[in-house]
C-alpha atoms as a PDB file:
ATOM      1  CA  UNK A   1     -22.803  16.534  26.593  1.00  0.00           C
ATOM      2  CA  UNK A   2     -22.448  18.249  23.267  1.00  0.00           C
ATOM      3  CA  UNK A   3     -19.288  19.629  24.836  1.00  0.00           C
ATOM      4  CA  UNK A   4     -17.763  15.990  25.392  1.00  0.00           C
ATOM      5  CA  UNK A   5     -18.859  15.822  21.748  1.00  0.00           C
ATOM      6  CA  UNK A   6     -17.212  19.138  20.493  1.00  0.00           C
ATOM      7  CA  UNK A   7     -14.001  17.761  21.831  1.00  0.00           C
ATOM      8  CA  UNK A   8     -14.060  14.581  20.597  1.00  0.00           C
ATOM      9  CA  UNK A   9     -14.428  15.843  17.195  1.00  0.00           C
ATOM     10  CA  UNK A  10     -11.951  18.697  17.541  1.00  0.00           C
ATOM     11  CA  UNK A  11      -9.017  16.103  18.127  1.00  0.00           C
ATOM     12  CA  UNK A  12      -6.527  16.278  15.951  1.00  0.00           C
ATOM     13  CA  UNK A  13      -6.646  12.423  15.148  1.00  0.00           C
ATOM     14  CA  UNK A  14     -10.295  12.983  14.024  1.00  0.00           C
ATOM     15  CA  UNK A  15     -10.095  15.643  11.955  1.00  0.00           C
ATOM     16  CA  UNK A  16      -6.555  13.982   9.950  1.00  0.00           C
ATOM     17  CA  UNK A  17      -8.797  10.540  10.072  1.00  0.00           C
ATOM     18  CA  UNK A  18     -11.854  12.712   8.121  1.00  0.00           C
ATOM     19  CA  UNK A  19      -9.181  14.502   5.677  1.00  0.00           C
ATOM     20  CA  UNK A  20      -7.429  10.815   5.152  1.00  0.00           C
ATOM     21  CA  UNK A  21     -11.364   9.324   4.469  1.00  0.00           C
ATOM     22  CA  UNK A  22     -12.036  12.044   1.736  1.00  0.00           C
ATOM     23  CA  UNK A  23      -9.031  12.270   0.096  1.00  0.00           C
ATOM     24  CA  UNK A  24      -8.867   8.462  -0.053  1.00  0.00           C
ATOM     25  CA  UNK A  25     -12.281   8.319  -1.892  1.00  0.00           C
ATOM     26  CA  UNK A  26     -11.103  10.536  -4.500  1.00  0.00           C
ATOM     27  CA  UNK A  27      -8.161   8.777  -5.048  1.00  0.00           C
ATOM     28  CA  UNK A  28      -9.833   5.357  -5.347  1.00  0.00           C
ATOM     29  CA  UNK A  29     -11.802   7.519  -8.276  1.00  0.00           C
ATOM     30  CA  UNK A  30      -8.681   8.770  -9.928  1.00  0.00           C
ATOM     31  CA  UNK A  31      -7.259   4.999  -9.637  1.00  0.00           C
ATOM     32  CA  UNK A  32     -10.325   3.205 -10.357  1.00  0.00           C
ATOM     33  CA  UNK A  33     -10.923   5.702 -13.828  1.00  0.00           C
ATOM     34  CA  UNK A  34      -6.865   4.714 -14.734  1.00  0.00           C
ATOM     35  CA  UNK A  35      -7.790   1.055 -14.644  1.00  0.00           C
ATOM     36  CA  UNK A  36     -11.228   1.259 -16.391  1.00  0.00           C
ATOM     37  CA  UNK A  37     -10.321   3.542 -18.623  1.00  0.00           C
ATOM     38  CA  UNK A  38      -6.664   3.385 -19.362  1.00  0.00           C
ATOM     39  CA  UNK A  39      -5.350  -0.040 -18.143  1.00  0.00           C
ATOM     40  CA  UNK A  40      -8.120  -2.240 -19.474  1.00  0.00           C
ATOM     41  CA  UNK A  41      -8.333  -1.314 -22.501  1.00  0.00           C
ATOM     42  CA  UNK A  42      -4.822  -1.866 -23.874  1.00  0.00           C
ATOM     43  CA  UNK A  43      -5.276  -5.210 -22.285  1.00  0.00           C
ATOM     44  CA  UNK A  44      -7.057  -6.128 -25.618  1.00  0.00           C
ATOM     45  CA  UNK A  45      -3.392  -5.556 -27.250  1.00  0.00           C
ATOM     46  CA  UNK A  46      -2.342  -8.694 -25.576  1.00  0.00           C
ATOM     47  CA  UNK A  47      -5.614 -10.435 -26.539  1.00  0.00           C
ATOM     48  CA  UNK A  48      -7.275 -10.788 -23.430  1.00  0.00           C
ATOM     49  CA  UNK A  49     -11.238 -10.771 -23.737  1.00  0.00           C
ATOM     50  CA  UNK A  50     -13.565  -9.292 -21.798  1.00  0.00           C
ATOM     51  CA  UNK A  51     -14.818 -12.450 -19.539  1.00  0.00           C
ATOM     52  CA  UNK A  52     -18.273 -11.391 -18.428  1.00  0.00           C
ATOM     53  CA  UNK A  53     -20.458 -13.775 -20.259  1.00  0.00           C
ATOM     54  CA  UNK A  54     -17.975 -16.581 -19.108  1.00  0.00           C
ATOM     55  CA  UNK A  55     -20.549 -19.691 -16.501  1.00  0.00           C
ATOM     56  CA  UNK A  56     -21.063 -22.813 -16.077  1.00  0.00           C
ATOM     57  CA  UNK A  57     -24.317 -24.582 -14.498  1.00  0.00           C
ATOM     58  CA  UNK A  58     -24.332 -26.294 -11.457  1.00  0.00           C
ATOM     59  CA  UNK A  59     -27.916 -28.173 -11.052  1.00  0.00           C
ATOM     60  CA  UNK A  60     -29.809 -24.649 -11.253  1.00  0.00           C
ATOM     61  CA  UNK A  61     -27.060 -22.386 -10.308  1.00  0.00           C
ATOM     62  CA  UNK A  62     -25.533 -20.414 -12.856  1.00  0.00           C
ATOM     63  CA  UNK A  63     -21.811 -19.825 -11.880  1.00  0.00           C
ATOM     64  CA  UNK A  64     -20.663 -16.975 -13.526  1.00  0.00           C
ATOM     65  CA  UNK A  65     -16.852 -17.456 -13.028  1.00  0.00           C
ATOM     66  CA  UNK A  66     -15.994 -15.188 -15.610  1.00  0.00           C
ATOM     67  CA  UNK A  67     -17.278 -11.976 -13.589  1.00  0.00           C
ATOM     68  CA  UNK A  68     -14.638 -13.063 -10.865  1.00  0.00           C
ATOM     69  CA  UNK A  69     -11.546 -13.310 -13.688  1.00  0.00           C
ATOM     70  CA  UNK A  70     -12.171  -9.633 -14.251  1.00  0.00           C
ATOM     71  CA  UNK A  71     -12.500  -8.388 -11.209  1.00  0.00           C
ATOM     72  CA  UNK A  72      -9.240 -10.776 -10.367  1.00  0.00           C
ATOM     73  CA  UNK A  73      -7.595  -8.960 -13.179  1.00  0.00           C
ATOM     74  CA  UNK A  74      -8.547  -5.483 -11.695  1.00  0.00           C
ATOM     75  CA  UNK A  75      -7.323  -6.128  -8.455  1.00  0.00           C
ATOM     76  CA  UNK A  76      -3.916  -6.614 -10.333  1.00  0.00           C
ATOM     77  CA  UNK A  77      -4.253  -3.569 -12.395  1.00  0.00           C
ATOM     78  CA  UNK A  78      -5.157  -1.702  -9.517  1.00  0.00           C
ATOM     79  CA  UNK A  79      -2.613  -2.924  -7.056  1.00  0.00           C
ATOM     80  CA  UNK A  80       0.431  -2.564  -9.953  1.00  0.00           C
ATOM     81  CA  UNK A  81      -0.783   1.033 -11.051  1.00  0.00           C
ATOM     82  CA  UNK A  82      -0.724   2.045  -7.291  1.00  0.00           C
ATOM     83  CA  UNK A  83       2.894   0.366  -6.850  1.00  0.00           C
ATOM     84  CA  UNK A  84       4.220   1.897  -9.884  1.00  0.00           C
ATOM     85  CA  UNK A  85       2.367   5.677  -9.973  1.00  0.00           C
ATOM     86  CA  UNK A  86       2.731   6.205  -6.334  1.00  0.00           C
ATOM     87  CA  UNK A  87       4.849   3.770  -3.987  1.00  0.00           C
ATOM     88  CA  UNK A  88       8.222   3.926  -6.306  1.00  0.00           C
ATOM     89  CA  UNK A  89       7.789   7.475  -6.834  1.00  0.00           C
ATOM     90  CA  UNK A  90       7.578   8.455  -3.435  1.00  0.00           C
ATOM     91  CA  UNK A  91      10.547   5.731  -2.743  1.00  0.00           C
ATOM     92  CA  UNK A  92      12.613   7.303  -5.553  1.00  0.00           C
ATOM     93  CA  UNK A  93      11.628  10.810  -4.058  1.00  0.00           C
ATOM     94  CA  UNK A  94      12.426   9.792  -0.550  1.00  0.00           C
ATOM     95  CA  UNK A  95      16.100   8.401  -1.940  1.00  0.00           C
ATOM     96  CA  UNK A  96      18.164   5.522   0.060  1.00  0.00           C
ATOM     97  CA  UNK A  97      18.532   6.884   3.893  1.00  0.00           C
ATOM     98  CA  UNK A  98      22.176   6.716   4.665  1.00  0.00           C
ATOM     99  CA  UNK A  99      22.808   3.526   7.242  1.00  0.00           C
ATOM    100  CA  UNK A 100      24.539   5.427  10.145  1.00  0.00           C
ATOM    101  CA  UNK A 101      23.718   2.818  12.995  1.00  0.00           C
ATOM    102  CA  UNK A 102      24.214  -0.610  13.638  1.00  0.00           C
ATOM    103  CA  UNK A 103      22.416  -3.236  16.358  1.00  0.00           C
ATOM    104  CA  UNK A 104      25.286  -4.255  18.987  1.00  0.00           C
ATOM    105  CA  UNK A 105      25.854  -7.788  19.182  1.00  0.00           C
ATOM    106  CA  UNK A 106      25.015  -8.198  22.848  1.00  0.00           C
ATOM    107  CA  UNK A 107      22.313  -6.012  23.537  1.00  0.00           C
ATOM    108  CA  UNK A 108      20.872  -5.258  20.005  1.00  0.00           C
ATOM    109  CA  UNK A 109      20.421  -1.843  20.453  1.00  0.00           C
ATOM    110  CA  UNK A 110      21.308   0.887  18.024  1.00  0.00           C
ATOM    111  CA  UNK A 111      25.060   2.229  18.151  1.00  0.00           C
ATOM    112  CA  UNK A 112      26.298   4.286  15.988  1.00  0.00           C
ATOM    113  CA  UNK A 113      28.560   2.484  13.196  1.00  0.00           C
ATOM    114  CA  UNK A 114      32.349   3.312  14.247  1.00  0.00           C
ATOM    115  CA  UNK A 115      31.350   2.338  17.833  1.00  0.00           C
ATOM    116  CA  UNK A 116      33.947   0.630  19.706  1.00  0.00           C
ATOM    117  CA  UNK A 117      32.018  -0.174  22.907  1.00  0.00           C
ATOM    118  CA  UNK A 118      28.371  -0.035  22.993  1.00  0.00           C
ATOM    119  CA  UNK A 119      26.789   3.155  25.240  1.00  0.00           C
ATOM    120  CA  UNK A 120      24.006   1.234  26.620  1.00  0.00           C
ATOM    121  CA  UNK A 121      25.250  -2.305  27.357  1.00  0.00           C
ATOM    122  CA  UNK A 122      29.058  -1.749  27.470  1.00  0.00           C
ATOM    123  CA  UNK A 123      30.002  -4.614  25.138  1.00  0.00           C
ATOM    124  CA  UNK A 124      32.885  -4.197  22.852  1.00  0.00           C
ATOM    125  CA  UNK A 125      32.509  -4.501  19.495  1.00  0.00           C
ATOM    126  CA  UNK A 126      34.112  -5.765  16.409  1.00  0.00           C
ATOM    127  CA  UNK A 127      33.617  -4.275  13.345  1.00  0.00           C
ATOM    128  CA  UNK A 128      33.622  -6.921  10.622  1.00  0.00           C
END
């Protein structure tokens, strides 16, 4: 039994998983301190207030609609300073991929670009 279990958590999917879980936490920290503490504050440049103490009262419910405009506006801060401190760099580093393939026109398949006939279906093709 604790054999089944020694396996289990030996496989390499597990262990990347538990490495992926970790280092995911302490990015959301690194990200989540560059909104709070970088992000959000030059907001005030542009004027925008701090919208905690916005509500309104429904019968005896207290809708505090304000609390949900920030957090709206740190999903956006969050979500641009991921796209712009990691995606682009990573697309920038990874540069355009050279097209060397094209999908034949019968079978859709990959062929490579100066193909005349495709390998797997046979089909001529036209290059346009």
């Amino acid at each position: 039994m604790l054999r089944g279990f020694r396996d289990f958590v030996m496989r390499g999917n597990v262990i990347d998983l538990a490495v992926a879980v970790v280092l995911a936490g302490a990015f959301g920290a690194v990200i989540t301190s560059f909104v709070g503490d970088v992000l959000t504050p030059l907001l005030g440049i542009f004027g925008l207030p701090n919208f905690d103490e916005l509500t309104f009262t429904v019968g005896d419910a207290v809708v505090r609609y304000g609390l949900f405009l920030n957090a709206l506006i740190g999903f956006v801060l969050v979500a641009a300073a991921i796209y712009f401190v990691v995606v682009r760099p990573i697309e920038r580093a990874k540069g355009e991929a050279a097209v060397t393939t094209k999908p034949c026109t019968e079978c859709t398949s990959d062929i490579p670009l100066a193909a005349k006939r495709c390998p797997f279906c046979t089909q001529p093709q036209f290059n346009a």
